[in-house]
Protein backbone atom coordinates (compact mmCIF):
# COMPACT_ATOMS: atom_id res chain seq x y z
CA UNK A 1 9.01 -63.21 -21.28
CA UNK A 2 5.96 -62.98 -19.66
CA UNK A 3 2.27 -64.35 -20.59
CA UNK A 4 0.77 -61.34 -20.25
CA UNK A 5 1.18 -59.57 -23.88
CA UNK A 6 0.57 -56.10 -24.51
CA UNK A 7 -1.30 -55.80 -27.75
CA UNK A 8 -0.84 -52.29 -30.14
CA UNK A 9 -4.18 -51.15 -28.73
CA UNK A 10 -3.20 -51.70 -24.94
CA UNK A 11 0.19 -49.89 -25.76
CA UNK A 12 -0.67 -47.04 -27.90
CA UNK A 13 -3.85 -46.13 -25.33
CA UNK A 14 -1.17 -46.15 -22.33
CA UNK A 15 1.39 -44.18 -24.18
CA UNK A 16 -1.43 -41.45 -24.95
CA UNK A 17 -2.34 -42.10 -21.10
CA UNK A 18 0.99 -41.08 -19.95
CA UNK A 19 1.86 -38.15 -22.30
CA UNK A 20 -1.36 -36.64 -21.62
CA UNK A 21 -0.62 -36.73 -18.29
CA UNK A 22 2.51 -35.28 -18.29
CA UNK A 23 1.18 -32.35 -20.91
CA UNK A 24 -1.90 -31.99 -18.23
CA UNK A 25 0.74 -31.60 -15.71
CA UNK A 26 2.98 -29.27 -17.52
CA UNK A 27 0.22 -26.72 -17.79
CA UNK A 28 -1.39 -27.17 -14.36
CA UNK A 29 1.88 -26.70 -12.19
CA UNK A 30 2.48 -23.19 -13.48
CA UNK A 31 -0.95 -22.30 -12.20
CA UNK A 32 -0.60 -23.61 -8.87
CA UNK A 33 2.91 -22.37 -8.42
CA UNK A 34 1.29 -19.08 -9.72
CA UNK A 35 -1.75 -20.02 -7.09
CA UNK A 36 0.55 -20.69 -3.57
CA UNK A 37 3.46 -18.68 -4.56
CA UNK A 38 2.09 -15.73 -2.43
CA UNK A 39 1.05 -17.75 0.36
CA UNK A 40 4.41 -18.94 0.97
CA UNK A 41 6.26 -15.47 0.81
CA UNK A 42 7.66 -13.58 3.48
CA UNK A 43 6.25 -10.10 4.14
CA UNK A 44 8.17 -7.22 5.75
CA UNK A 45 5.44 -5.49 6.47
CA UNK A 46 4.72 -2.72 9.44
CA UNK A 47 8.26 -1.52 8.83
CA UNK A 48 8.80 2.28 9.54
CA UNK A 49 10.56 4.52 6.76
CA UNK A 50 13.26 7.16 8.43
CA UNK A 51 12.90 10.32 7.38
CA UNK A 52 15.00 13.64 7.71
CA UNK A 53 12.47 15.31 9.53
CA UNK A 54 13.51 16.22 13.04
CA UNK A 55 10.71 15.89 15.67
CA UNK A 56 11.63 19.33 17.30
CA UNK A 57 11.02 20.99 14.72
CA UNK A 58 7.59 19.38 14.47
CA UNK A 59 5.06 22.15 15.47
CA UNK A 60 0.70 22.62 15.65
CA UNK A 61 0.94 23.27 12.10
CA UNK A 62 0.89 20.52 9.49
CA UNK A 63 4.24 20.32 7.46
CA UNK A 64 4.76 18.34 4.49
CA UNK A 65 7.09 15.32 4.90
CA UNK A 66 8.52 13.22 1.92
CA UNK A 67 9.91 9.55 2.48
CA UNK A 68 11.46 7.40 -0.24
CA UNK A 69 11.35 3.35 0.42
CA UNK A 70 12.23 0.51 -1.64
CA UNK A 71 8.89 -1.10 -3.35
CA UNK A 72 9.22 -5.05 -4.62
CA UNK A 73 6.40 -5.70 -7.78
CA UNK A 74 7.31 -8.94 -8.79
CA UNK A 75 10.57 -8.96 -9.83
CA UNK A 76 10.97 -5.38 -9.97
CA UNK A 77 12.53 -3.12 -7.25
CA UNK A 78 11.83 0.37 -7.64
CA UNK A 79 12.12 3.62 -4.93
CA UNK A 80 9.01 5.30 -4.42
CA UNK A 81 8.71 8.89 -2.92
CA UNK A 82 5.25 9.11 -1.10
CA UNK A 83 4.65 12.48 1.53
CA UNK A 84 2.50 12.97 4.49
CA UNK A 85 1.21 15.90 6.34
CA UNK A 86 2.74 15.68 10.21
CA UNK A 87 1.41 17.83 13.22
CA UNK A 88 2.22 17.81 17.09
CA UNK A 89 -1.01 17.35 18.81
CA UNK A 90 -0.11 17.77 22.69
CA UNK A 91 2.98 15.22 22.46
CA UNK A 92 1.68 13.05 19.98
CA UNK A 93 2.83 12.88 16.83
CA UNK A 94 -0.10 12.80 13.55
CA UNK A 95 0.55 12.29 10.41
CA UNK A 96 -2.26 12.23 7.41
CA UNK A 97 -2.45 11.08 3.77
CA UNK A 98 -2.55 13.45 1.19
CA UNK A 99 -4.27 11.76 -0.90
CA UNK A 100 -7.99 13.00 -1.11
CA UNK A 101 -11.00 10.14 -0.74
CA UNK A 102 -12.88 11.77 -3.28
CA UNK A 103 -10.48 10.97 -6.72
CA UNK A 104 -6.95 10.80 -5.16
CA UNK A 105 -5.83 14.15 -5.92
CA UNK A 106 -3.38 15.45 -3.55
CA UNK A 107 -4.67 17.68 -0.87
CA UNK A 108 -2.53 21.45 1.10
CA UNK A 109 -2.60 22.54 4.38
CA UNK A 110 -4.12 26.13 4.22
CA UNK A 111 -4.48 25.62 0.16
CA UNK A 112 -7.54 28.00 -0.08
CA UNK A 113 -7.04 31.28 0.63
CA UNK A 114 -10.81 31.14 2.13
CA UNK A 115 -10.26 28.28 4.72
CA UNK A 116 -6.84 28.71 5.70
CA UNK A 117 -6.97 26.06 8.77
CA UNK A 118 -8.03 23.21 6.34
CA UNK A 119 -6.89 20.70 3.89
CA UNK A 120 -8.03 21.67 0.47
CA UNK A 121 -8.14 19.11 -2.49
CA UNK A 122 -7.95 22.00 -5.35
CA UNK A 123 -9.22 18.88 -8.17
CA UNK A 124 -13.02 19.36 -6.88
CA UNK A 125 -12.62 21.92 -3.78
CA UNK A 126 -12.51 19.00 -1.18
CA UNK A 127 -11.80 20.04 2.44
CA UNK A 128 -10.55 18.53 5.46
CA UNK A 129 -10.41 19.43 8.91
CA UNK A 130 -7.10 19.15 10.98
CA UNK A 131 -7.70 15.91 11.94
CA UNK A 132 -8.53 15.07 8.64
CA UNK A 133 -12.48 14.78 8.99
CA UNK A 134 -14.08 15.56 5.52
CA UNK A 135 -16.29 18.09 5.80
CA UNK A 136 -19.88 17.94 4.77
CA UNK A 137 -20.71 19.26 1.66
CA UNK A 138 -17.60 18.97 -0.20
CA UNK A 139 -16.72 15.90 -2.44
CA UNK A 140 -14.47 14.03 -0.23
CA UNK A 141 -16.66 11.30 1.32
CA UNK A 142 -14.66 10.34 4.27
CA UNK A 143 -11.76 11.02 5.93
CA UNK A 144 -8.03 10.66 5.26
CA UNK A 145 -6.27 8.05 5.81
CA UNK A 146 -3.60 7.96 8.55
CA UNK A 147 -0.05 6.85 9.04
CA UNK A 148 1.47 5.01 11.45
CA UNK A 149 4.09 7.74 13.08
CA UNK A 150 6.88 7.32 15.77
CA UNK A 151 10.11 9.32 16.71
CA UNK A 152 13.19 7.09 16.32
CA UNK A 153 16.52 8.90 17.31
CA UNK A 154 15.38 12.31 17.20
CA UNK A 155 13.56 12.09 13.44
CA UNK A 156 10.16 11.27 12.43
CA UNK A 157 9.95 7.40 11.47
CA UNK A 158 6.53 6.76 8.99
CA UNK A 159 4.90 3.29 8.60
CA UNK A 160 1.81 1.64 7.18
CA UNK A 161 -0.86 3.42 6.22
CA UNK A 162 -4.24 2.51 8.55
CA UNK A 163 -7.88 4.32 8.66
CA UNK A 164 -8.41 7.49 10.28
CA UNK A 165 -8.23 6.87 14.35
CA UNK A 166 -8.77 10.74 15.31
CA UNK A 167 -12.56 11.07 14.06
C-alpha cells in the first residue's frame, strides 16, 4: 500500500470531479455533433432534374414545365413537384421562377387579359417582362429568379435555381 492516503474529502471531491465531467460531457457532445454535423456532409448539389419536356417543342412562348425531385430534410425524404416557365430565346434555352418577389405567389404567362406578353402575379397585380424584369410600378421589387437549364437527350434538364442573368 502506498504512503500517499486518500482521505474522504480528497475522494469524494474527485468522484464529484469526474462525474461532473462526464455529465458536462454528455450534454456538450450532442451540441457539437449537432454543431459539425453539416460541415462534414456531402452535398449533391448543381444536379439537373429530367423532365418530359422535349426541347423541340420548346417555342418563343413561355410554357409551363413541372419537375418532381427527391428532397432530404433531415431524416426525411420526400418528392417535391416545383414548375418553371421555359422559352427559346434564339437557341438558348430560359427558364424563370414562378414564384413572384413580391409575396411568393405564383405568377402566368399572358395571365391578364390587359398585358398579354407579361407575367402576371394575380395576389397583388405584379408583372414581369419576358425576361422576367419586374416592371416599375407594380409590387414585385425585382426580378425572377432563374434556373439553371440544359437539353440532355432531346428533353429539357432543370437545375439550381441562381439570380436573374438576362436583366
Amino acid at each position: 500500500m502506498s504512503n500517499n492516503r486518500v482521505s474522504r474529502r480528497q475522494f469524494l471531491g474527485y468522484t464529484l470531479t469526474g462525474v461532473g465531467g462526464f455529465m458536462a460531457a454528455g450534454m456538450l457532445m450532442p451540441m457539437v455533433r449537432f454543431a459539425v454535423d453539416p460541415i462534414l456532409q456531402q452535398h449533391e448539389g448543381g444536379d439537373y432534374v429530367l423532365t418530359d419536356q422535349a426541347v423541340a417543342d420548346i417555342t418563343a412562348e413561355p410554357v409551363r414545365v413541372d419537375f418532381t425531385f427527391e428532397q432530404t430534410d433531415a431524416w426525411y425524404v420526400s418528392e417535391v413537384t416545383n414548375s418553371a416557365w421555359v422559352y427559346k430565346e434564339g437557341d438558348k434555352l430560359i427558364a424563370l421562377s414562378p414564384v413572384c418577389k413580391h409575396l411568393g405567389c405564383t405568377v402566368n404567362w399572358a395571365g391578364s387579359p390587359e398585358h398579354p406578353t407579361q407575367f402576371f402575379c394575380p395576389c397583388h397585380a405584379g408583372r414581369y417582362e419576358k425576361n422576367g424584369q419586374n416592371i416599375a410600378g407594380t409590387p414585385p421589387l425585382g426580378p425572377l429568379d432563374e434556373y439553371q437549364v440544359k437539353e440532355q437527350d432531346g428533353f429539357v434538364a432543370i437545375g439550381a435555381v441562381r439570380e436573374n442573368t438576362l436583366v
